[in-house]
PDB file of N, CA and C in Angstrom:
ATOM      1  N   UNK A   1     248.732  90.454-327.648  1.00  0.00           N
ATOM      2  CA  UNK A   1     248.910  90.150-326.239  1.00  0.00           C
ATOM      3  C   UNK A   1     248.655  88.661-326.052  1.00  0.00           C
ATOM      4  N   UNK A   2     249.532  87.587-325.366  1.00  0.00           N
ATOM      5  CA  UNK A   2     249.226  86.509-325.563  1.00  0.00           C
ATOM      6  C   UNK A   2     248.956  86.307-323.806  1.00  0.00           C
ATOM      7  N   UNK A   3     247.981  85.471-323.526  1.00  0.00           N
ATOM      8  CA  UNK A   3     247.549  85.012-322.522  1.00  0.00           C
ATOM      9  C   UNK A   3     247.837  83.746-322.446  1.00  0.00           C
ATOM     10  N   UNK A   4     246.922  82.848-321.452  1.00  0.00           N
ATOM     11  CA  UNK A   4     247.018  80.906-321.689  1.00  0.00           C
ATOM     12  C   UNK A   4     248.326  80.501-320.630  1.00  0.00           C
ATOM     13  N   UNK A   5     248.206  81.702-319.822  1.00  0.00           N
ATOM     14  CA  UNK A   5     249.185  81.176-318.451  1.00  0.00           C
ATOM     15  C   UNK A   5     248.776  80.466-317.538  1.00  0.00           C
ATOM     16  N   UNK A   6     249.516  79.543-316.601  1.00  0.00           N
ATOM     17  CA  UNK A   6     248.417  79.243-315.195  1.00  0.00           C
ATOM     18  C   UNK A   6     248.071  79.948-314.345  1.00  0.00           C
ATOM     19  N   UNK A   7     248.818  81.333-314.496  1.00  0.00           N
ATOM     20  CA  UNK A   7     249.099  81.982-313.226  1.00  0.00           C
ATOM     21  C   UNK A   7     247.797  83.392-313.472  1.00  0.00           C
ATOM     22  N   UNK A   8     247.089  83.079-314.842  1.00  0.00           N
ATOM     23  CA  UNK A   8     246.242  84.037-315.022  1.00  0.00           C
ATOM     24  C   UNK A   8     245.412  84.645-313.895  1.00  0.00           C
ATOM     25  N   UNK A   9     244.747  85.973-314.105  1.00  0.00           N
ATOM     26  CA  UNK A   9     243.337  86.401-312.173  1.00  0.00           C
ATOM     27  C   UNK A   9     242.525  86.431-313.444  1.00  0.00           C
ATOM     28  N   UNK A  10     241.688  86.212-313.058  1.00  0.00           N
ATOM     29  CA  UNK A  10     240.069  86.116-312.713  1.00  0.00           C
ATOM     30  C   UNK A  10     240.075  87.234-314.196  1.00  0.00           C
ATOM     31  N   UNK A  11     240.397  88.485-314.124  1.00  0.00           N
ATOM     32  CA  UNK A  11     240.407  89.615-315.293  1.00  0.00           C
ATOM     33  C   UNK A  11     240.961  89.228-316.326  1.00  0.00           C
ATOM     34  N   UNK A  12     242.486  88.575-316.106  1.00  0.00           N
ATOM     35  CA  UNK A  12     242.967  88.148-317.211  1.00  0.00           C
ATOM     36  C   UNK A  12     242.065  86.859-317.871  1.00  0.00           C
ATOM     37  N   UNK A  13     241.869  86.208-317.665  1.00  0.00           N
ATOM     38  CA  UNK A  13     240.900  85.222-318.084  1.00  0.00           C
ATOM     39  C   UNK A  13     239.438  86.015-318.528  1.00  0.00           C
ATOM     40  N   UNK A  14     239.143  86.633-318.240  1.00  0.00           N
ATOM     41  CA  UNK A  14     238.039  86.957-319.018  1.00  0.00           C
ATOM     42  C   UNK A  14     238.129  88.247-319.950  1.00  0.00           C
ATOM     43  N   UNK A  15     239.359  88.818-320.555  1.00  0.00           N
ATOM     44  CA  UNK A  15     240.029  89.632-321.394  1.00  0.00           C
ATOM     45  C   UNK A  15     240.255  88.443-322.542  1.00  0.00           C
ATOM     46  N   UNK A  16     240.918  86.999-322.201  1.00  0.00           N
ATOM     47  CA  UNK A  16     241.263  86.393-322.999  1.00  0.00           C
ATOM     48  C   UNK A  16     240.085  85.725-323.735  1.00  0.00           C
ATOM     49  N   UNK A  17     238.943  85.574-322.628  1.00  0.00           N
ATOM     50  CA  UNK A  17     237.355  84.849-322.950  1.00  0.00           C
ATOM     51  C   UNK A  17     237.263  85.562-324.372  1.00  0.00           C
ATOM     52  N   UNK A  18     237.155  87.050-324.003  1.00  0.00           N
ATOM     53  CA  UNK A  18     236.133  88.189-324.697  1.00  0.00           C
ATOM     54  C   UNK A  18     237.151  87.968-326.155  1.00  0.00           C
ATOM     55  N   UNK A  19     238.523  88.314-326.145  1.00  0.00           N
ATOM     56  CA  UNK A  19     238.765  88.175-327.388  1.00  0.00           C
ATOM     57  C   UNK A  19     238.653  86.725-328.224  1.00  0.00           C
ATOM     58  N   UNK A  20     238.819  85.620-327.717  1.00  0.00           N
ATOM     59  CA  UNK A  20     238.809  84.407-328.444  1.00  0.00           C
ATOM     60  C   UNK A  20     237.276  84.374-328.799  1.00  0.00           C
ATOM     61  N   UNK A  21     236.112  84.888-328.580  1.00  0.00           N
ATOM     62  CA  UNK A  21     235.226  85.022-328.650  1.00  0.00           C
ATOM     63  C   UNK A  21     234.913  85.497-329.754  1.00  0.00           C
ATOM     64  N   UNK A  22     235.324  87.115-329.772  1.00  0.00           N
ATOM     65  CA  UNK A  22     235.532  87.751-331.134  1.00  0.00           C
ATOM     66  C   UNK A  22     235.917  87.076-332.120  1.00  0.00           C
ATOM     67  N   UNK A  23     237.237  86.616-331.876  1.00  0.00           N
ATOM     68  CA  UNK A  23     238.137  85.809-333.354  1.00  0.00           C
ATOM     69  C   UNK A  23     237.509  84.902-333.525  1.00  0.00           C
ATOM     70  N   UNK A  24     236.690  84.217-332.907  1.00  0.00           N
ATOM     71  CA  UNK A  24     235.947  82.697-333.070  1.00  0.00           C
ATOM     72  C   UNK A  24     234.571  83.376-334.303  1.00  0.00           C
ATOM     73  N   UNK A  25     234.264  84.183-334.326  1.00  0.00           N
ATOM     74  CA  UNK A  25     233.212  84.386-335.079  1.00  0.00           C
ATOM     75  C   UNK A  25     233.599  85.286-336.120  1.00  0.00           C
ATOM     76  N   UNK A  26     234.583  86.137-335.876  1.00  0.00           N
ATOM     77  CA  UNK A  26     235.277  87.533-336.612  1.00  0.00           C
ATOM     78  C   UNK A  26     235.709  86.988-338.782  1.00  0.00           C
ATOM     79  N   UNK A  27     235.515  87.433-339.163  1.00  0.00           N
ATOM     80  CA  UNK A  27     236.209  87.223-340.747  1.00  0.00           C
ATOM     81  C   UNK A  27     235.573  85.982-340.953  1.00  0.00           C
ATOM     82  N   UNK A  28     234.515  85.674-340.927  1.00  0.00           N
ATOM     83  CA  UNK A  28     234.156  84.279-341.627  1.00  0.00           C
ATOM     84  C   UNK A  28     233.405  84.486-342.765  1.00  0.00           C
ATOM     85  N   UNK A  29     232.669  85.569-342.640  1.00  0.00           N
ATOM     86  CA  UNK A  29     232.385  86.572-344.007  1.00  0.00           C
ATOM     87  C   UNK A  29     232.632  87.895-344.731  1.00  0.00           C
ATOM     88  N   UNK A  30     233.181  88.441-343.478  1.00  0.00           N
ATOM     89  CA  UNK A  30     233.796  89.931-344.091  1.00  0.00           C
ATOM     90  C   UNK A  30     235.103  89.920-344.073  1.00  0.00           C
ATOM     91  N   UNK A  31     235.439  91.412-343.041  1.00  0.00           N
ATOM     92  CA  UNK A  31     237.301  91.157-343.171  1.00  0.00           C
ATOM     93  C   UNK A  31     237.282  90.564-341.876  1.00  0.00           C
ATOM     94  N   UNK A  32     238.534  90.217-341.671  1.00  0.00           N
ATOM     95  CA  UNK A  32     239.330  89.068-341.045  1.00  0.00           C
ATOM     96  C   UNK A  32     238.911  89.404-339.414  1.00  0.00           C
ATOM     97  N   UNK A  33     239.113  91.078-339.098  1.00  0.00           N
ATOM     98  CA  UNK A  33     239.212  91.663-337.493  1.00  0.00           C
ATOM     99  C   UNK A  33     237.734  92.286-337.200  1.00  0.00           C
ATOM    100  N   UNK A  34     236.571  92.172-338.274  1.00  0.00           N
ATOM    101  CA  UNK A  34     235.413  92.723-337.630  1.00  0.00           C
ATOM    102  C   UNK A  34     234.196  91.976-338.086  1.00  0.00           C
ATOM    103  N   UNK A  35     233.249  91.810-337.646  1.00  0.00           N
ATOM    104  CA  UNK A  35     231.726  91.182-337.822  1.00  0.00           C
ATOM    105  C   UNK A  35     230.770  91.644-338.324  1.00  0.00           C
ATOM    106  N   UNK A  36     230.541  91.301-339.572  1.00  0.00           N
ATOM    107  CA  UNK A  36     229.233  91.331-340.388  1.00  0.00           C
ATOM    108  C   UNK A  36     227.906  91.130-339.579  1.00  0.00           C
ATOM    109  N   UNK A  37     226.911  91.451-340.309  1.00  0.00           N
ATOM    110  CA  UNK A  37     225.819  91.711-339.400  1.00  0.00           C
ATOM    111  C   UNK A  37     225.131  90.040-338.893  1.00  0.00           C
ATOM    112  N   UNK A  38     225.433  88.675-340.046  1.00  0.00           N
ATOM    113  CA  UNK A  38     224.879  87.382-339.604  1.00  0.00           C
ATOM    114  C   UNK A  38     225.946  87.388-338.669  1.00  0.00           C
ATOM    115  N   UNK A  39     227.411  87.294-338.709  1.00  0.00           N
ATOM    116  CA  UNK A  39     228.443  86.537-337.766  1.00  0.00           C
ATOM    117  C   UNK A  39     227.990  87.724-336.384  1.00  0.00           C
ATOM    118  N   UNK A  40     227.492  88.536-336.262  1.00  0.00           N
ATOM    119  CA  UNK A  40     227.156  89.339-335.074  1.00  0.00           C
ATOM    120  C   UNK A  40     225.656  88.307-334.289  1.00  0.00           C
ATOM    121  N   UNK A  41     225.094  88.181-335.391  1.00  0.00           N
ATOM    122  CA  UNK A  41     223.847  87.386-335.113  1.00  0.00           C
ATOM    123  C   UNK A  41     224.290  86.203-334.149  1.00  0.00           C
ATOM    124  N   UNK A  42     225.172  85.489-335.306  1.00  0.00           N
ATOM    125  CA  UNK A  42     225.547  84.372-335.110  1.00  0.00           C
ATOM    126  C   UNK A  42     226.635  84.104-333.526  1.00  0.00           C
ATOM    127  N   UNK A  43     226.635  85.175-333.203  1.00  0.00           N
ATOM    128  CA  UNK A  43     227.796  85.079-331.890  1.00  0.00           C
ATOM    129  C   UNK A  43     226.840  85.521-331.094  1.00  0.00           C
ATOM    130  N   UNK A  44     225.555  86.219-331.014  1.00  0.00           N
ATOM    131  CA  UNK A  44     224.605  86.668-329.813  1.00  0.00           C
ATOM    132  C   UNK A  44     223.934  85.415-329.350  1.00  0.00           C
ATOM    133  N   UNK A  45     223.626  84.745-330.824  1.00  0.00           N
ATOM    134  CA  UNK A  45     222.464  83.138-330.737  1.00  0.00           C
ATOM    135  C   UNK A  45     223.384  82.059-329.950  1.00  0.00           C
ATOM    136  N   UNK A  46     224.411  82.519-330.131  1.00  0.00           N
ATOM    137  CA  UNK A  46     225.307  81.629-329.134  1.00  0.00           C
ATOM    138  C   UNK A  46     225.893  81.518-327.975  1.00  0.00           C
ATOM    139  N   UNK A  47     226.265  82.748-327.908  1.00  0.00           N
ATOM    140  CA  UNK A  47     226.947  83.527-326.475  1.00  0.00           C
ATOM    141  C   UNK A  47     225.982  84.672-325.419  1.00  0.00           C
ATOM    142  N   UNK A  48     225.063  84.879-326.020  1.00  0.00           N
ATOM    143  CA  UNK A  48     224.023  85.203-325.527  1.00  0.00           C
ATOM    144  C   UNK A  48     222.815  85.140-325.595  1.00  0.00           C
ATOM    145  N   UNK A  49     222.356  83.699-325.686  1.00  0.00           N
ATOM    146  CA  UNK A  49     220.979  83.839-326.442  1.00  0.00           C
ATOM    147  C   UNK A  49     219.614  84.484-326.160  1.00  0.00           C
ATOM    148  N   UNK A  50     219.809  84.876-324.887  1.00  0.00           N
ATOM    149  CA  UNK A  50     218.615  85.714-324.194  1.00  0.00           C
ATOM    150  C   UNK A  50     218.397  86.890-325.062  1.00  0.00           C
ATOM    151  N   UNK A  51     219.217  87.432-325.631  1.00  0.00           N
ATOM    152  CA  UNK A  51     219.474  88.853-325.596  1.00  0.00           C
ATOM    153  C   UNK A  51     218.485  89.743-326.648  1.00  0.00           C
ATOM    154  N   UNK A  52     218.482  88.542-328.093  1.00  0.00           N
ATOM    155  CA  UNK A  52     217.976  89.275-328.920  1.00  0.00           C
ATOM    156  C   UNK A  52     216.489  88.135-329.136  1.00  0.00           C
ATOM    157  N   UNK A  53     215.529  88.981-329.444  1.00  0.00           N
ATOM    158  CA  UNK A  53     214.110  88.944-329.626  1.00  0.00           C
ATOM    159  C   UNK A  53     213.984  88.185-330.888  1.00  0.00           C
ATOM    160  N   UNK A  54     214.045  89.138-331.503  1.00  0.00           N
ATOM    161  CA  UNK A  54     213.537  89.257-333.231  1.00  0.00           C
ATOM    162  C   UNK A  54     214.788  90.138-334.354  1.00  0.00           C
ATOM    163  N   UNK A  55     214.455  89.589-335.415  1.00  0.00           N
ATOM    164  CA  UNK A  55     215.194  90.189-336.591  1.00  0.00           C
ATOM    165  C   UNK A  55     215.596  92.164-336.346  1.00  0.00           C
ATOM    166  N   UNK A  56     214.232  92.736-335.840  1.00  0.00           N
ATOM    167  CA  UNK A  56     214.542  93.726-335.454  1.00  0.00           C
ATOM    168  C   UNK A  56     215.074  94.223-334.491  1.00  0.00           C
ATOM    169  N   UNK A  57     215.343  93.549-333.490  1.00  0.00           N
ATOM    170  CA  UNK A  57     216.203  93.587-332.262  1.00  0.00           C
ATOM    171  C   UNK A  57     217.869  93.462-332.834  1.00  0.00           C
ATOM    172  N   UNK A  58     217.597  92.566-333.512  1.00  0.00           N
ATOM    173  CA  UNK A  58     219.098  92.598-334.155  1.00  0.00           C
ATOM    174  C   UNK A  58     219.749  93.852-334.929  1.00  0.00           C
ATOM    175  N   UNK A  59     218.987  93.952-336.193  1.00  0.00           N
ATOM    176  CA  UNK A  59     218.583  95.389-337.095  1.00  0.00           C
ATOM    177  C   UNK A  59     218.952  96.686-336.103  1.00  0.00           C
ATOM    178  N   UNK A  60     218.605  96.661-334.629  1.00  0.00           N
ATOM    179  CA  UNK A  60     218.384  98.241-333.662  1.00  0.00           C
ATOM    180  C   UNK A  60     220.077  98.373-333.415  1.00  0.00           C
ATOM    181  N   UNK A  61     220.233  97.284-332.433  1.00  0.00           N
ATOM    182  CA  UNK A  61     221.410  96.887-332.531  1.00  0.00           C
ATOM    183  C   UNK A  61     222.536  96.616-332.970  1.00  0.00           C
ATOM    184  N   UNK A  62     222.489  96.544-334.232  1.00  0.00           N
ATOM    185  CA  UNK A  62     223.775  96.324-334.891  1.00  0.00           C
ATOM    186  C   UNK A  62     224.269  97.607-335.312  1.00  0.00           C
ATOM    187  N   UNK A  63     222.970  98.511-335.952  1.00  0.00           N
ATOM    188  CA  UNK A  63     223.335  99.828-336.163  1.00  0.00           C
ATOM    189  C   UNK A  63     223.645 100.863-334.916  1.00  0.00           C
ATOM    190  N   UNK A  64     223.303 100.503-333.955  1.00  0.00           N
ATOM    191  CA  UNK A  64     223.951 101.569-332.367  1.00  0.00           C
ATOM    192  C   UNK A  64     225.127 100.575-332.603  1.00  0.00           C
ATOM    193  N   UNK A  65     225.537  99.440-332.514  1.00  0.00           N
ATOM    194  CA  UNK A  65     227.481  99.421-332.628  1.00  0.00           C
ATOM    195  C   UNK A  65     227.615  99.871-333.332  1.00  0.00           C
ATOM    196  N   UNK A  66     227.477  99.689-334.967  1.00  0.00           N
ATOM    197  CA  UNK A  66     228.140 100.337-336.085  1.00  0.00           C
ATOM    198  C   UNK A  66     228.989 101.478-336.039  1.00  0.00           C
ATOM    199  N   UNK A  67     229.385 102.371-335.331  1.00  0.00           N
ATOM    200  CA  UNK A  67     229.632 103.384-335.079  1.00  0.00           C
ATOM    201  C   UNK A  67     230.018 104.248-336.036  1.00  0.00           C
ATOM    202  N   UNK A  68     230.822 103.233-337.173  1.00  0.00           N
ATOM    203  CA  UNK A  68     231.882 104.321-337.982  1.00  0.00           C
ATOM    204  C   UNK A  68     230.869 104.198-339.465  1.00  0.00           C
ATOM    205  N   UNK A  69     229.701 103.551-338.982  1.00  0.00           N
ATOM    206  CA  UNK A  69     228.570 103.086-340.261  1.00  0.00           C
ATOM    207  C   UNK A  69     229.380 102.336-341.694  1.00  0.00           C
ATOM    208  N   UNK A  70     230.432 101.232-341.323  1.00  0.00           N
ATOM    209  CA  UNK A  70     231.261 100.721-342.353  1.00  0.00           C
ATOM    210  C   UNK A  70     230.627  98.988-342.615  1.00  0.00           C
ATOM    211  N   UNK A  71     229.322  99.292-341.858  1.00  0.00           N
ATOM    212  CA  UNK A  71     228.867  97.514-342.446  1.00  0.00           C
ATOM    213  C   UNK A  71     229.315  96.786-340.532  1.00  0.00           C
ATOM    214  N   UNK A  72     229.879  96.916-340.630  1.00  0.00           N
ATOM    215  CA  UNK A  72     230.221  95.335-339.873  1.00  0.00           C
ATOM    216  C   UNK A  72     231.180  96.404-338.221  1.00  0.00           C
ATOM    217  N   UNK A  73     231.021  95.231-337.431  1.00  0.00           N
ATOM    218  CA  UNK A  73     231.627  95.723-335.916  1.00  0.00           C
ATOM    219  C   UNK A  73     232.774  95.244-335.553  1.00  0.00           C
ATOM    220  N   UNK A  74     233.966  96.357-335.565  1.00  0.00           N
ATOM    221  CA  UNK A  74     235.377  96.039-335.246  1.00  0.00           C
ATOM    222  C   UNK A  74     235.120  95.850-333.462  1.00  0.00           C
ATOM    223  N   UNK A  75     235.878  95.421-332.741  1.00  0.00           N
ATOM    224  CA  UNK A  75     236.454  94.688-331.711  1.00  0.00           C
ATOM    225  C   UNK A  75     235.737  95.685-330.945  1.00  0.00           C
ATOM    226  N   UNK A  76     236.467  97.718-331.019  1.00  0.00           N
ATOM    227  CA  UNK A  76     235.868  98.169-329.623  1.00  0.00           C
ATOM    228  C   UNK A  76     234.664  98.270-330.041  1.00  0.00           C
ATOM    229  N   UNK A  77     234.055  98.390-331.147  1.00  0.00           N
ATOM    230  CA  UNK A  77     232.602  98.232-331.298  1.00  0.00           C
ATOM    231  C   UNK A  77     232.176  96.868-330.427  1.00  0.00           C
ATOM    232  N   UNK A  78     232.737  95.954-330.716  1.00  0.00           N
ATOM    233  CA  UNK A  78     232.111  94.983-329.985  1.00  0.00           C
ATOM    234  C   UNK A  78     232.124  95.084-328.221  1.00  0.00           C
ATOM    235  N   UNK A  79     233.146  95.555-327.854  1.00  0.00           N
ATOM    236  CA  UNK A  79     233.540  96.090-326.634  1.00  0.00           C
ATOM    237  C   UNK A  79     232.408  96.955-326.167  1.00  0.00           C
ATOM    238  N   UNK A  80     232.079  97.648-326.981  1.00  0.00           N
ATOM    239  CA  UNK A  80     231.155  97.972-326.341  1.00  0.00           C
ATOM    240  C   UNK A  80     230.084  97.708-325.769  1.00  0.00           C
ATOM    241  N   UNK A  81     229.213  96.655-326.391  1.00  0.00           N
ATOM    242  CA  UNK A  81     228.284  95.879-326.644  1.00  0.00           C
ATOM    243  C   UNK A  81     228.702  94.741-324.793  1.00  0.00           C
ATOM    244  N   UNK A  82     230.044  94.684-325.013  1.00  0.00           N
ATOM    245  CA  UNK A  82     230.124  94.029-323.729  1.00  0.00           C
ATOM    246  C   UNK A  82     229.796  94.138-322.433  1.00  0.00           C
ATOM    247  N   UNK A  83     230.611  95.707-322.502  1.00  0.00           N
ATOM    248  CA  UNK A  83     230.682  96.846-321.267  1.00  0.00           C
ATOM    249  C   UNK A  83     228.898  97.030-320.979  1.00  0.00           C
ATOM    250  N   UNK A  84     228.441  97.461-322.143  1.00  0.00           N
ATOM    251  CA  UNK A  84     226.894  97.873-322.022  1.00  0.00           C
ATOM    252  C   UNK A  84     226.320  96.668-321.044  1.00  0.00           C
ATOM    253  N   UNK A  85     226.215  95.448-321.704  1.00  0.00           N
ATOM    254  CA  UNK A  85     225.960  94.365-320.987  1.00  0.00           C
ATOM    255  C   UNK A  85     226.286  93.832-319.388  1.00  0.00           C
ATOM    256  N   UNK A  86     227.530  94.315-319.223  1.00  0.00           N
ATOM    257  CA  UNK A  86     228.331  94.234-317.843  1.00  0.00           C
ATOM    258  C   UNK A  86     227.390  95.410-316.791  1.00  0.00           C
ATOM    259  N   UNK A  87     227.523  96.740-317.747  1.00  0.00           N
ATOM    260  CA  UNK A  87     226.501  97.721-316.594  1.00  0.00           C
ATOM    261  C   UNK A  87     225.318  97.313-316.197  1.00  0.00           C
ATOM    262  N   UNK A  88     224.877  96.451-316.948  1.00  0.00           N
ATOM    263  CA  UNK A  88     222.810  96.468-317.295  1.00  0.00           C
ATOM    264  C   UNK A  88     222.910  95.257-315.834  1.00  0.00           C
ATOM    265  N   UNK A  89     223.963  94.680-315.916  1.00  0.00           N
ATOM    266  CA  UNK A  89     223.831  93.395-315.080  1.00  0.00           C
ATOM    267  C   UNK A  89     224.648  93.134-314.061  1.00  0.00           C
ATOM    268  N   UNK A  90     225.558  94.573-313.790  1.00  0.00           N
ATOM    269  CA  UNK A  90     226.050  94.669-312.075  1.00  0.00           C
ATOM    270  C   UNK A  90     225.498  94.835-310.939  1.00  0.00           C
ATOM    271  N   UNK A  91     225.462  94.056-310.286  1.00  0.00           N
ATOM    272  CA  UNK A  91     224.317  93.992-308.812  1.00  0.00           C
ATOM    273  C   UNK A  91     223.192  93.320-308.929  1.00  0.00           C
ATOM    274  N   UNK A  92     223.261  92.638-310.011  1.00  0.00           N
ATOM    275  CA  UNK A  92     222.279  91.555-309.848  1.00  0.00           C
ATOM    276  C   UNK A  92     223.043  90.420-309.452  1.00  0.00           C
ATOM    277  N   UNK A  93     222.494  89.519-308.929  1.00  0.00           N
ATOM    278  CA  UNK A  93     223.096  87.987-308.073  1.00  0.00           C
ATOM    279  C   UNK A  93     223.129  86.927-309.690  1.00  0.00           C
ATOM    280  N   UNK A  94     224.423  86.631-309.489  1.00  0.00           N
ATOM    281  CA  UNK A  94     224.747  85.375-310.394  1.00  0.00           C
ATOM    282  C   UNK A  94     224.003  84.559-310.646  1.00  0.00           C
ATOM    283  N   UNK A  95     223.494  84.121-311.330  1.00  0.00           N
ATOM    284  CA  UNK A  95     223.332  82.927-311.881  1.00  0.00           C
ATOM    285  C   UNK A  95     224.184  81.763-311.913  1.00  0.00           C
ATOM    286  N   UNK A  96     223.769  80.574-311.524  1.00  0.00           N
ATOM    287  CA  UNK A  96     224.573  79.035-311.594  1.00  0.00           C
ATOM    288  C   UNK A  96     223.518  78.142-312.023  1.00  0.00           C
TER     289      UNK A  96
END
């Protein structure tokens, strides 16, 4: 699906966020379309750095995505991880 229009809403732009996001960290050590457990690290310490604590926060976490228990988190695995995040933090007031 290619995005990068002017005419993008508000959804489309942040469909395009979430995947360039993925691919920006995705196959830099495993396969090409899913995230090993550092490049998972490595995209929370960046894109979310609040989120994770400690080594074991990471460790809890990586294994609730894992879903299909194959090592590493394909896309709706990661999707999920998003959505989860989106519920925990609807109706709270934005941040600027």
């Amino acid at each position: 699906m290619a995005f990068q229009t002017a005419t993008m809403t508000q959804l489309e732009t942040s469909v395009a966020c979430m995947m360039k996001v993925f691919d920006t960290y995705a196959g830099k050590e495993g396969k090409p379309d899913s995230l090993t457990k550092a490049e998972v690290k490595a995209l929370l310490e960046n894109e979310l750095p609040g989120l994770l604590k400690n080594q074991e926060d990471l460790d809890k976490l990586f294994k609730e995505l894992d879903f299909n228990g194959d090592g590493e988190v394909d896309f709706n695995e990661f999707m999920v991880l998003v959505a989860s995040i989106t519920c925990v933090c609807h109706g709270r007031p934005c941040k600027k």
